[in-house]
Protein backbone atom coordinates (compact mmCIF):
# COMPACT_ATOMS: atom_id res chain seq x y z
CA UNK A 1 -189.50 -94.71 -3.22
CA UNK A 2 -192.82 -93.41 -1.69
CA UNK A 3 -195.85 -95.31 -1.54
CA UNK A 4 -199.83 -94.35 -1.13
CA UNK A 5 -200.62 -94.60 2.44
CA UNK A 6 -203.60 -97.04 3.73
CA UNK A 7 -205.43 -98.77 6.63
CA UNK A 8 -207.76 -101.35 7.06
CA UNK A 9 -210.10 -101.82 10.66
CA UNK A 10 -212.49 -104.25 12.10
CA UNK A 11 -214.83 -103.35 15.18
CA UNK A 12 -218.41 -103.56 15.81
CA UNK A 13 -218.63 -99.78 16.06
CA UNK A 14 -218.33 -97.64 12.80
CA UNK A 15 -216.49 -94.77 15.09
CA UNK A 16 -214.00 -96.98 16.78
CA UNK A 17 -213.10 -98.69 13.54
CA UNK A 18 -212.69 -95.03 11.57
CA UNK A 19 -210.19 -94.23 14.47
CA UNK A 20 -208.23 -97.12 14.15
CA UNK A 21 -207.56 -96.23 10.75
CA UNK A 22 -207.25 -92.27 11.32
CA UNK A 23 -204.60 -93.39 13.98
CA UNK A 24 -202.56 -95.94 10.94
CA UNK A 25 -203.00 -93.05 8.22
CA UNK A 26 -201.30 -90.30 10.49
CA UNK A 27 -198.19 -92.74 11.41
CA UNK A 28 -197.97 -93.20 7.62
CA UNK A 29 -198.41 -89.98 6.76
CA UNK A 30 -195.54 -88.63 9.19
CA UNK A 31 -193.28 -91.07 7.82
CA UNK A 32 -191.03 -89.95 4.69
CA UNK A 33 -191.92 -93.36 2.93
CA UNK A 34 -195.08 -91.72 2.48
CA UNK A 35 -196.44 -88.60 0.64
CA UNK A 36 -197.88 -86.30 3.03
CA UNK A 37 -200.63 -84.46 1.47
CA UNK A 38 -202.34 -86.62 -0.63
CA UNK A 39 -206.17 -84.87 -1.47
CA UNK A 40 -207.78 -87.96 -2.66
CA UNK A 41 -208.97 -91.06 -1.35
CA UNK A 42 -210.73 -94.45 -2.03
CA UNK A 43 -213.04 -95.90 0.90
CA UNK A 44 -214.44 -99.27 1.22
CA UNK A 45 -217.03 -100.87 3.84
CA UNK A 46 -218.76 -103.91 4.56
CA UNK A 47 -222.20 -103.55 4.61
CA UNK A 48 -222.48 -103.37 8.15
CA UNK A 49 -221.76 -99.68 7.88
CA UNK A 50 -224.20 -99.39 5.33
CA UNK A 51 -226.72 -97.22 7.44
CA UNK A 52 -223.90 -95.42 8.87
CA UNK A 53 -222.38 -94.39 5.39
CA UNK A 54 -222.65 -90.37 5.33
CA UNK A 55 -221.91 -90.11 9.28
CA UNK A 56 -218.50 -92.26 8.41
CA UNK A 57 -217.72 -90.30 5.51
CA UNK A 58 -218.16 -86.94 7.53
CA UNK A 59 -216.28 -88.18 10.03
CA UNK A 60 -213.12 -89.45 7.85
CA UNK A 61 -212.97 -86.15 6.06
CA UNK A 62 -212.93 -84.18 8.94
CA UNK A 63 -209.91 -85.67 10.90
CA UNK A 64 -208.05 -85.74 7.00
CA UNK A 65 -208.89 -81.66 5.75
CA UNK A 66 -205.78 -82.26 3.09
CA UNK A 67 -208.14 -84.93 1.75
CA UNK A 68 -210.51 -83.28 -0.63
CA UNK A 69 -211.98 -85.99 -2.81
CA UNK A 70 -213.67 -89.03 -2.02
CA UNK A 71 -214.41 -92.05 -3.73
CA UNK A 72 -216.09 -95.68 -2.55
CA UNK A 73 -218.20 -97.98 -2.25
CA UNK A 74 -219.90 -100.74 0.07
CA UNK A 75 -219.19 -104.72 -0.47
CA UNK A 76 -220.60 -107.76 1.41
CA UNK A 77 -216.95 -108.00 1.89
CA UNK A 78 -213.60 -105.63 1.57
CA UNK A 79 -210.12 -106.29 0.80
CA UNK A 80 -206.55 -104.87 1.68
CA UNK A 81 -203.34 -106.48 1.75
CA UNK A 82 -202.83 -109.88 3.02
CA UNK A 83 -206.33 -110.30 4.42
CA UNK A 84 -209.93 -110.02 3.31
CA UNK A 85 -213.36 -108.94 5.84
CA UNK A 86 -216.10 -111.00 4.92
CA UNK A 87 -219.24 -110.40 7.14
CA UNK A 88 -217.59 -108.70 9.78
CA UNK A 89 -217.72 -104.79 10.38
CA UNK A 90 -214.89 -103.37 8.60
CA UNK A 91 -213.42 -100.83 6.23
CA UNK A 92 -210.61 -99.99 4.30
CA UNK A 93 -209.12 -96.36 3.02
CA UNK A 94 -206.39 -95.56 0.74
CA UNK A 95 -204.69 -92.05 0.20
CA UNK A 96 -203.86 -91.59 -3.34
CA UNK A 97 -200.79 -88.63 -4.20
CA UNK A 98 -201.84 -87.57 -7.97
CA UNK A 99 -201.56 -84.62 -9.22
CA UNK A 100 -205.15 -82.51 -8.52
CA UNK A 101 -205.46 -82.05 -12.55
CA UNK A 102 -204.89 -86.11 -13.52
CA UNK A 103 -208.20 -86.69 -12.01
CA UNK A 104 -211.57 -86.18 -11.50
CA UNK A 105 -214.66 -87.80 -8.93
CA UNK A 106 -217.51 -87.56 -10.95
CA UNK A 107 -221.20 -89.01 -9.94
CA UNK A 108 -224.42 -88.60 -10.82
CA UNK A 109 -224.75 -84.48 -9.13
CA UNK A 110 -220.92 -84.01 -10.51
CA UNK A 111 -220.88 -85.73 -13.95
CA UNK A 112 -217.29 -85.74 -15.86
CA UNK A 113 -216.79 -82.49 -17.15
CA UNK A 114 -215.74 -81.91 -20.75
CA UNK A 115 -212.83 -80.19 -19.67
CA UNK A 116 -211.02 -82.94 -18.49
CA UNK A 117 -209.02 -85.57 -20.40
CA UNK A 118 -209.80 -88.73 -19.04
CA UNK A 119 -207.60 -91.99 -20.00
CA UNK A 120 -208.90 -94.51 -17.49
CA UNK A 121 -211.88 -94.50 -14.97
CA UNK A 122 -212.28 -96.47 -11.60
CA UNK A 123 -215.78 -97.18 -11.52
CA UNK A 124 -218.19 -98.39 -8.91
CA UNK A 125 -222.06 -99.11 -9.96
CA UNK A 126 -225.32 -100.11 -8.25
CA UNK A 127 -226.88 -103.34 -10.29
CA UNK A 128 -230.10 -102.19 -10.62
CA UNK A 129 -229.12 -99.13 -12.80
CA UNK A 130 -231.13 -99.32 -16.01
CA UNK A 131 -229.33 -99.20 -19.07
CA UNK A 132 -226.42 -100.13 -17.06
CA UNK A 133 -224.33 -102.02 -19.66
CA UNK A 134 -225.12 -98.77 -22.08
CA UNK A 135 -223.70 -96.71 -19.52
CA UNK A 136 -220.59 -98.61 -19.21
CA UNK A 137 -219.54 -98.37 -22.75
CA UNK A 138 -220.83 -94.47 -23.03
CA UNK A 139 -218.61 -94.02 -20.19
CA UNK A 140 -215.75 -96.34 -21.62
CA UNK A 141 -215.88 -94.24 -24.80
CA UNK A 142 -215.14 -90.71 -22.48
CA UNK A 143 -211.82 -92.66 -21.71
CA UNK A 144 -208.73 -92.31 -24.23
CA UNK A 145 -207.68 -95.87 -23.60
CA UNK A 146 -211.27 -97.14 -23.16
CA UNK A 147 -210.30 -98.95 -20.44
CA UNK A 148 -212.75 -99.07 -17.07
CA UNK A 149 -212.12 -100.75 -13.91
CA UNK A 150 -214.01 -101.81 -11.22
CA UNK A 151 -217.44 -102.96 -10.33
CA UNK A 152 -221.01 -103.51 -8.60
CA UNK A 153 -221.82 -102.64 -5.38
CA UNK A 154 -222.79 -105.43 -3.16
CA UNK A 155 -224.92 -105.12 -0.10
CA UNK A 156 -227.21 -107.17 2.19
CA UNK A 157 -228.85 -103.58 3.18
CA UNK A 158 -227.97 -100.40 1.38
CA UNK A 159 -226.57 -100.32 -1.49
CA UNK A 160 -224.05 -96.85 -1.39
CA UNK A 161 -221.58 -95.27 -3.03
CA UNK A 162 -218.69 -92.58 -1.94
CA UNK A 163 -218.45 -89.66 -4.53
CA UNK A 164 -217.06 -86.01 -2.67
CA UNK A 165 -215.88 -83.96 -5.37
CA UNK A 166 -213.48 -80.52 -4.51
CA UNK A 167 -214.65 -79.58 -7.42
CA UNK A 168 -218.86 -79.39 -6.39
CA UNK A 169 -221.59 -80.07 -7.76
CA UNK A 170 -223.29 -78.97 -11.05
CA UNK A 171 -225.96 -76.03 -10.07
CA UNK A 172 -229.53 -77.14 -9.15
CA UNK A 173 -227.85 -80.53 -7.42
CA UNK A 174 -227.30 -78.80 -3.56
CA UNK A 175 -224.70 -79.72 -1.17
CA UNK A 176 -225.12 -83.21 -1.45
CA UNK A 177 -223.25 -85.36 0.95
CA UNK A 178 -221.00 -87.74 -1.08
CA UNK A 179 -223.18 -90.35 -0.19
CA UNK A 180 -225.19 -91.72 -3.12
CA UNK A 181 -227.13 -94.86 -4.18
CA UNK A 182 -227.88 -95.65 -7.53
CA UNK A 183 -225.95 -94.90 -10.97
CA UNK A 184 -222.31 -94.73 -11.55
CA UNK A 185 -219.68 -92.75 -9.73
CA UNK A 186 -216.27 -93.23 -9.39
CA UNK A 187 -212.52 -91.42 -10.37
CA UNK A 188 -211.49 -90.82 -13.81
CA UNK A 189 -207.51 -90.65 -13.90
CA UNK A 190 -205.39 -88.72 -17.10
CA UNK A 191 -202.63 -89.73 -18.75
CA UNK A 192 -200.00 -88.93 -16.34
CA UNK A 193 -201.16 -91.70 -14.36
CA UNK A 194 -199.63 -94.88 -14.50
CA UNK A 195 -201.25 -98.01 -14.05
CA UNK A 196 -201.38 -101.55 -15.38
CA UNK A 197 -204.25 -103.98 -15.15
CA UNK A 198 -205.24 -108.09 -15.52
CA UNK A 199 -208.20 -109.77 -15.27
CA UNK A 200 -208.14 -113.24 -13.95
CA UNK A 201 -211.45 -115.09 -14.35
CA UNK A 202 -209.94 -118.25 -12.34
CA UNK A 203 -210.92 -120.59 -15.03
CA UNK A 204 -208.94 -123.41 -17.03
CA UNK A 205 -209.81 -123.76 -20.60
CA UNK A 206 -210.82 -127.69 -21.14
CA UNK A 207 -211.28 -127.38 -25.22
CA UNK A 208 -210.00 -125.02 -27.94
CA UNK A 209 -212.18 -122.39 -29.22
CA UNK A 210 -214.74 -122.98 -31.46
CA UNK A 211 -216.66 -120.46 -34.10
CA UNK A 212 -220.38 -120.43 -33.01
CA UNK A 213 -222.20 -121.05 -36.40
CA UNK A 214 -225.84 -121.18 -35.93
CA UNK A 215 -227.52 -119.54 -32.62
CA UNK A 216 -231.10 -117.82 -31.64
CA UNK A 217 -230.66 -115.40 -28.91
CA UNK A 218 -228.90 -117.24 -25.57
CA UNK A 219 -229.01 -120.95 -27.38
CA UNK A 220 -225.67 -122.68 -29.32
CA UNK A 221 -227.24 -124.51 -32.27
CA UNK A 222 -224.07 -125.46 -33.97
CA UNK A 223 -220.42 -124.94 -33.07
CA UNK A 224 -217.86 -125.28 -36.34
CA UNK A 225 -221.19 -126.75 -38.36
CA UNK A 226 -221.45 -129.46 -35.85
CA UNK A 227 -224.39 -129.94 -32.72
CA UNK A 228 -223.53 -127.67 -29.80
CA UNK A 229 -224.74 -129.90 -27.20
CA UNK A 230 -222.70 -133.10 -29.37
CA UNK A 231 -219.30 -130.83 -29.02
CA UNK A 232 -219.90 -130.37 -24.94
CA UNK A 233 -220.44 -134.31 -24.39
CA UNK A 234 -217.66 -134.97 -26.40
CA UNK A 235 -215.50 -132.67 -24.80
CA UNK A 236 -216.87 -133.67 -21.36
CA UNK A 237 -216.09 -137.58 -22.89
CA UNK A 238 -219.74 -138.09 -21.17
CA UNK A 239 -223.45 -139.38 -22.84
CA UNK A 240 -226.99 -138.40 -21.96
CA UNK A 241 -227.51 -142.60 -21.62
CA UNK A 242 -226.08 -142.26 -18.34
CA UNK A 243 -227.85 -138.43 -17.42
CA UNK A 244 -226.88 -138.34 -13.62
CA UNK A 245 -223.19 -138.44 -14.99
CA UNK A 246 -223.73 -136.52 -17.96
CA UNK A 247 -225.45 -133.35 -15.61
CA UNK A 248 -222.84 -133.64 -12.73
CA UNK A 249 -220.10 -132.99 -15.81
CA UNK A 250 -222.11 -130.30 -17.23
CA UNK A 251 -223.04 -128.34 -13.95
CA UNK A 252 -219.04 -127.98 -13.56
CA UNK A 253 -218.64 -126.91 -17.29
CA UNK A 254 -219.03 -123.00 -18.35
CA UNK A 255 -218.37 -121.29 -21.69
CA UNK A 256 -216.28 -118.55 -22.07
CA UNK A 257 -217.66 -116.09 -24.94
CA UNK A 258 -215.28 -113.74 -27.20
CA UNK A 259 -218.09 -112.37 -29.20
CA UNK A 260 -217.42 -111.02 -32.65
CA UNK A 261 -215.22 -109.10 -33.76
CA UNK A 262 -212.62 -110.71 -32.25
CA UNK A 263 -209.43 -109.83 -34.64
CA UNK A 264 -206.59 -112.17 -35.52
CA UNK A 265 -205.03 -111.47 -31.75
CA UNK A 266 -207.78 -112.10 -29.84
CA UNK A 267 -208.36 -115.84 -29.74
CA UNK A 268 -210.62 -116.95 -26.86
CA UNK A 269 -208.11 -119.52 -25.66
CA UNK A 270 -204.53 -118.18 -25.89
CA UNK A 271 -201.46 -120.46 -26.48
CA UNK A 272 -200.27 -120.15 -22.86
CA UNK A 273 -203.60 -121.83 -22.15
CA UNK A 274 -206.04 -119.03 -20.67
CA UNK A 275 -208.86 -116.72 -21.35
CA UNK A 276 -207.93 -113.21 -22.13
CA UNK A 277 -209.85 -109.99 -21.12
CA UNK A 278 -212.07 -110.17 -23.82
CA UNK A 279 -213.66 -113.26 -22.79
CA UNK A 280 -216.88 -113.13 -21.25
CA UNK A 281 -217.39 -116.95 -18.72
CA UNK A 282 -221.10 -117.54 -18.80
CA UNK A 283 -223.17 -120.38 -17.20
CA UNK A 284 -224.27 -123.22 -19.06
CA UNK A 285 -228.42 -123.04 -18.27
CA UNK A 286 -229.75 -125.73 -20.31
CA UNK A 287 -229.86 -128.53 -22.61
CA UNK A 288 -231.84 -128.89 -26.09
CA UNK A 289 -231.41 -132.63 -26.51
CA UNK A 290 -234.21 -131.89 -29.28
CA UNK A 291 -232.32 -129.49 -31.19
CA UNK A 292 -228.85 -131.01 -29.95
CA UNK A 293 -228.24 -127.36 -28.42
CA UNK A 294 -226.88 -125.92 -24.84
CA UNK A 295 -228.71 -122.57 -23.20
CA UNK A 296 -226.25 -119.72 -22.06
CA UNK A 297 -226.90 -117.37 -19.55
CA UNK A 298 -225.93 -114.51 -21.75
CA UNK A 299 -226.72 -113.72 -25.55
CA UNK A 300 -224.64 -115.10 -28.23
CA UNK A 301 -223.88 -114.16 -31.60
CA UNK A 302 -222.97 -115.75 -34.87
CA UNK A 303 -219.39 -115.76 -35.38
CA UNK A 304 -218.32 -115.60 -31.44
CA UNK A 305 -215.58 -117.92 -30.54
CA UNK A 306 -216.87 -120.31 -27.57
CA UNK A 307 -214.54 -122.49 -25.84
CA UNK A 308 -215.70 -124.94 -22.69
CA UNK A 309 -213.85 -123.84 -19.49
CA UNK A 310 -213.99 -125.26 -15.32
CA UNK A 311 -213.20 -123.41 -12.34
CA UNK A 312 -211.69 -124.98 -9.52
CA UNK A 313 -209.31 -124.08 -6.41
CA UNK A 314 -206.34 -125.20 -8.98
CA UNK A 315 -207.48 -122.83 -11.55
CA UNK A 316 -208.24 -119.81 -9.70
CA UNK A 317 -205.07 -120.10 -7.83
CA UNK A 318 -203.03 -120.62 -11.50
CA UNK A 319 -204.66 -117.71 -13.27
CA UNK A 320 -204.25 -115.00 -10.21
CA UNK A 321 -200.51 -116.21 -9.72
CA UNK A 322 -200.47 -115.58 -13.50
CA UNK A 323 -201.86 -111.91 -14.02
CA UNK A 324 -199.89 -110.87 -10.85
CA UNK A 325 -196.33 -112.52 -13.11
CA UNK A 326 -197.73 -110.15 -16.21
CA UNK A 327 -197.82 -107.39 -14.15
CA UNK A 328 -194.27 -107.59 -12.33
CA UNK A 329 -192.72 -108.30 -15.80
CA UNK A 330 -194.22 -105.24 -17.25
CA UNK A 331 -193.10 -102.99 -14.18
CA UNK A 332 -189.43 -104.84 -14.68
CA UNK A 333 -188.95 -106.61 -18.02
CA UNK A 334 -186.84 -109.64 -17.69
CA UNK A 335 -184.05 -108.09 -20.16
CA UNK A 336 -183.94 -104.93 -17.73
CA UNK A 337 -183.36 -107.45 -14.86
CA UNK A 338 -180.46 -109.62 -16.21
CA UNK A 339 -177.64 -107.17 -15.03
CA UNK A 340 -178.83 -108.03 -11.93
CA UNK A 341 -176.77 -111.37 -11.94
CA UNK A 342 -173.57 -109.39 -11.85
CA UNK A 343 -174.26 -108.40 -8.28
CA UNK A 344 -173.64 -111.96 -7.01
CA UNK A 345 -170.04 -111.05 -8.34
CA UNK A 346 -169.63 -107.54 -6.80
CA UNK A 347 -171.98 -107.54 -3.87
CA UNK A 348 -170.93 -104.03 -2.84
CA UNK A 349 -171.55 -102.43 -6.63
CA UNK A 350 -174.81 -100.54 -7.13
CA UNK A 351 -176.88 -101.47 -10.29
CA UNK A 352 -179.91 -98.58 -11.78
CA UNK A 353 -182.07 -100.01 -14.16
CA UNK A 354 -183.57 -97.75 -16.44
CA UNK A 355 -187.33 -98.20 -17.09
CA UNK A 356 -188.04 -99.70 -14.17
CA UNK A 357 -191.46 -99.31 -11.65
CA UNK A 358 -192.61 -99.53 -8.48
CA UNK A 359 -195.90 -100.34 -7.57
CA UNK A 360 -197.36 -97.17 -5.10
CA UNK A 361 -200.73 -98.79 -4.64
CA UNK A 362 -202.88 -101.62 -5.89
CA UNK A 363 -207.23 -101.82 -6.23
CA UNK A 364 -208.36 -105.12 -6.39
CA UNK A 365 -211.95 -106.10 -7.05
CA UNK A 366 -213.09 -109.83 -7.17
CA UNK A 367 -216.26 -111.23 -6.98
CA UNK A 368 -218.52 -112.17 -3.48
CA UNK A 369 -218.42 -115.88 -5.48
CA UNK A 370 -214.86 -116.10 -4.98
CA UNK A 371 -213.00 -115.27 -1.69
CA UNK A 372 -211.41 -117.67 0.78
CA UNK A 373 -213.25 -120.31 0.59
CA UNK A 374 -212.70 -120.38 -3.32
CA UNK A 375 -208.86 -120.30 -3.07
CA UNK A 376 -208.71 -123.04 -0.14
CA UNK A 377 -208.98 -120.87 2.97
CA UNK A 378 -209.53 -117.20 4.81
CA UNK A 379 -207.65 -114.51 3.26
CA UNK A 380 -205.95 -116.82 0.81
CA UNK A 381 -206.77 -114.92 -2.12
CA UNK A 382 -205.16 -111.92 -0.78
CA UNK A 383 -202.04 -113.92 0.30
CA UNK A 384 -201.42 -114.96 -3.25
CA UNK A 385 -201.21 -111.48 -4.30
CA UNK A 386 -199.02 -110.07 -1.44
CA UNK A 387 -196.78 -113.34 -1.97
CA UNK A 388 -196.51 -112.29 -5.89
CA UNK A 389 -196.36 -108.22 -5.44
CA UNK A 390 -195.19 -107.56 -2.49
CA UNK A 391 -196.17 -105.67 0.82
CA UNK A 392 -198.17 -103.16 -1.17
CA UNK A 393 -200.82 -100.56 -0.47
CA UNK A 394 -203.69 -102.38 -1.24
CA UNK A 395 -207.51 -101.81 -0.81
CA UNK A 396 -210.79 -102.89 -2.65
CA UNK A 397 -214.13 -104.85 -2.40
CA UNK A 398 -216.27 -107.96 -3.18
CA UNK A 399 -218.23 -107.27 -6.03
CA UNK A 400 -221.98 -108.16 -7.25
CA UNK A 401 -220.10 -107.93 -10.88
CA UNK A 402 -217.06 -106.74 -11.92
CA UNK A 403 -215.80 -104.28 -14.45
CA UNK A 404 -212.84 -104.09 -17.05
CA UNK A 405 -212.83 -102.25 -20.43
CA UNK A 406 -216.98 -101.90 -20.76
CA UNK A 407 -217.79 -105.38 -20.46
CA UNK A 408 -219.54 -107.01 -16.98
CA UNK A 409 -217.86 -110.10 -15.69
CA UNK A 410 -218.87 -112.67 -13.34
CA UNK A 411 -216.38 -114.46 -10.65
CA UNK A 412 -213.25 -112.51 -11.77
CA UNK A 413 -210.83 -110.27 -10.23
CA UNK A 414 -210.11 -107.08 -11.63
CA UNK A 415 -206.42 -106.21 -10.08
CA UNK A 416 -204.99 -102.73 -10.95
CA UNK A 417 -201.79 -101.22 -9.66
CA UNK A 418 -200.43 -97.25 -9.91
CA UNK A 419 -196.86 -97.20 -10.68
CA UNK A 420 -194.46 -94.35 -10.42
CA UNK A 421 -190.67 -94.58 -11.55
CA UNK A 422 -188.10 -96.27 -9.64
């Protein structure tokens, strides 16, 4: 069973830091565990590399020439397995062993090509794009699943992205570096390439989903026919007679959005109790005690389902424990698993499941909101994942906004793994 090789570094010096990870990649890379000529790889820094970006970059692909194509971005903070680098000088790298025609690095000088069939796309984006939610679902409609993951660069000072293509450059663009800001860029994968993704928004549902009945642009008039902002305090079992109360409630209350159409599958709360991908969480901005109506921070339309959610240590820890569950028992369905039992009989026998995966490498990207401090401690966030999956290859970043499908989340975590057969 081979596995994608990574590192992850800390030092105050870019250089040092690189080396420290050149030094863990060749180990890997020498061991049979690992493939040894993989020709594309992800790289993630904190932004205290920022200004250093292109000198990094030129640096990492020299030491790896089998490594052709590069693709990255910079966070406040980065992630890898079992620990997270939150304002400290670090990065991460991961070697990826695809097949050189299941995917593509594509930017704004090397664009995705038409010759190439993309299913999926890894996708890293600067904020300030314009147009930028348009771009997502143009870009989620070059996919054959539709399915994008990833998410917004975040940066106290520069806000760059890693795009070095084997391929070039389309003519008139120069050698550029692989060093970009602005735009989208990122890795569009075929359908060779296995994968499976969850999106955990860390939230608990705290009322069933209502049908938004009457709104005008961001604000709830009615949910079901009845006052918006008369569902919340009932829900919240508070009253604007006692406001201090009533505000404290509602400042720790969200909505989560599943705006129309939704289909008969696609209920905003499902029956085990949480949100599913298609759910947007928005901030409750306001109250309309005139109108009896509550302000979103997003636009809603009639016929959205709307249900009233809280996110809390608890939650977050729940719904991350839960996506990484969905994703082991798609790798190894339970029924696949039950012969297992018979070894406690015949320790010596040998059991092969058919249709069963190994994980080779994981991406996770989660929000700069969430982190440590938002599961209980440093790092604890990661730990969950590496307790549920395993000692995987795992690298990513802490996103201004996160990506799945076309739609733009807020405080989630986007976890994707690539599988291979076991």
């Amino acid at each position: 069973m081979k596995v994608f090789s990574y590192a992850h570094a800390t030092h105050p010096q870019w250089h040092m830091a690189a080396d420290l990870v050149l030094a863990q990649l060749r180990a890997q890379l020498a061991n049979a565990a690992h493939h040894a000529s993989p020709t594309l790889a992800l790289l993630y820094i904190t932004d205290h590399y920022a200004g250093y970006a292109r000198e990094l970059l030129d640096h990492l692909s020299a030491e790896l020439p089998t490594v052709t194509d590069w693709s990255g971005t910079v966070g406040v903070g980065i992630a890898a397995n079992n620990v997270e680098y939150f304002d400290e000088p670090a990065l991460a790298v991961m070697l990826l062993d695809l097949p050189s025609d299941q995917y593509r690095v594509f930017s704004g000088v090397a664009p995705l090509g038409l010759g190439f069939e993309a299913h999926t796309a890894l996708v890293h984006a600067d904020g300030d794009t314009a147009d930028l939610g348009e771009l997502l679902k143009e870009m989620s409609a070059r996919t054959g699943s539709g399915y994008l993951f990833g998410g917004l660069t975040s940066s106290r000072g520069a806000s760059v992205q890693f795009a070095l293509a084997a391929d070039g450059n389309v003519r008139g663009q120069g050698r550029a570096g692989g060093v970009f800001s602005g735009g989208l860029s990122g890795v569009a994968f075929g359908p060779e390439v296995a994968m499976v993704s969850r999106v955990t928004q860390g939230c608990k549902p705290i009322s069933r989903a209502r049908v938004v009945t009457e709104c005008q642009n961001n604000v709830v008039l009615t949910l079901d026919g009845e006052p918006a902002l008369d569902v919340l305090l009932q829900e919240l079992a508070v009253s604007l007679e006692r406001p201090q109360e009533a505000l404290q409630a509602v400042r720790a209350t969200l909505a989560g959005l599943a705006q129309p159409p939704t289909g008969g599958d696609s209920a905003a709360v499902r029956k085990t109790g949480n949100f599913g991908s298609e759910v947007l969480v928005r901030h409750i901005v306001g109250l309309d005690p005139g109108r009896h109506a509550i302000a979103l921070s997003d636009q809603v339309r009639a016929g959205a389902q709307l249900a009233f959610c809280q996110r809390n240590v608890a939650a977050a820890r729940a719904d991350l424990t839960r996506i990484c569950a969905e994703i082991r028992e798609e790798l190894e369905p339970a029924e696949l698993l039950e012969p297992l039992s018979a070894l406690a009989l015949a320790p010596d026998s040998a059991i092969e499941i058919e249709g069963a995966r190994h994980i080779t490498g994981a991406v996770y990207i989660s929000c700069t909101g969430r982190g440590g401090a938002h599961f209980g401690g440093p790092s604890a966030e990661l730990q969950r994942i590496r307790h549920a999956l395993g000692d995987v290859p795992l690298v990513g970043f802490f996103a201004a906004g996160e990506v799945a499908y076309h739609h733009l989340y807020a405080y989630t975590g986007v976890l994707t793994v690539f599988t291979a057969e076991s």
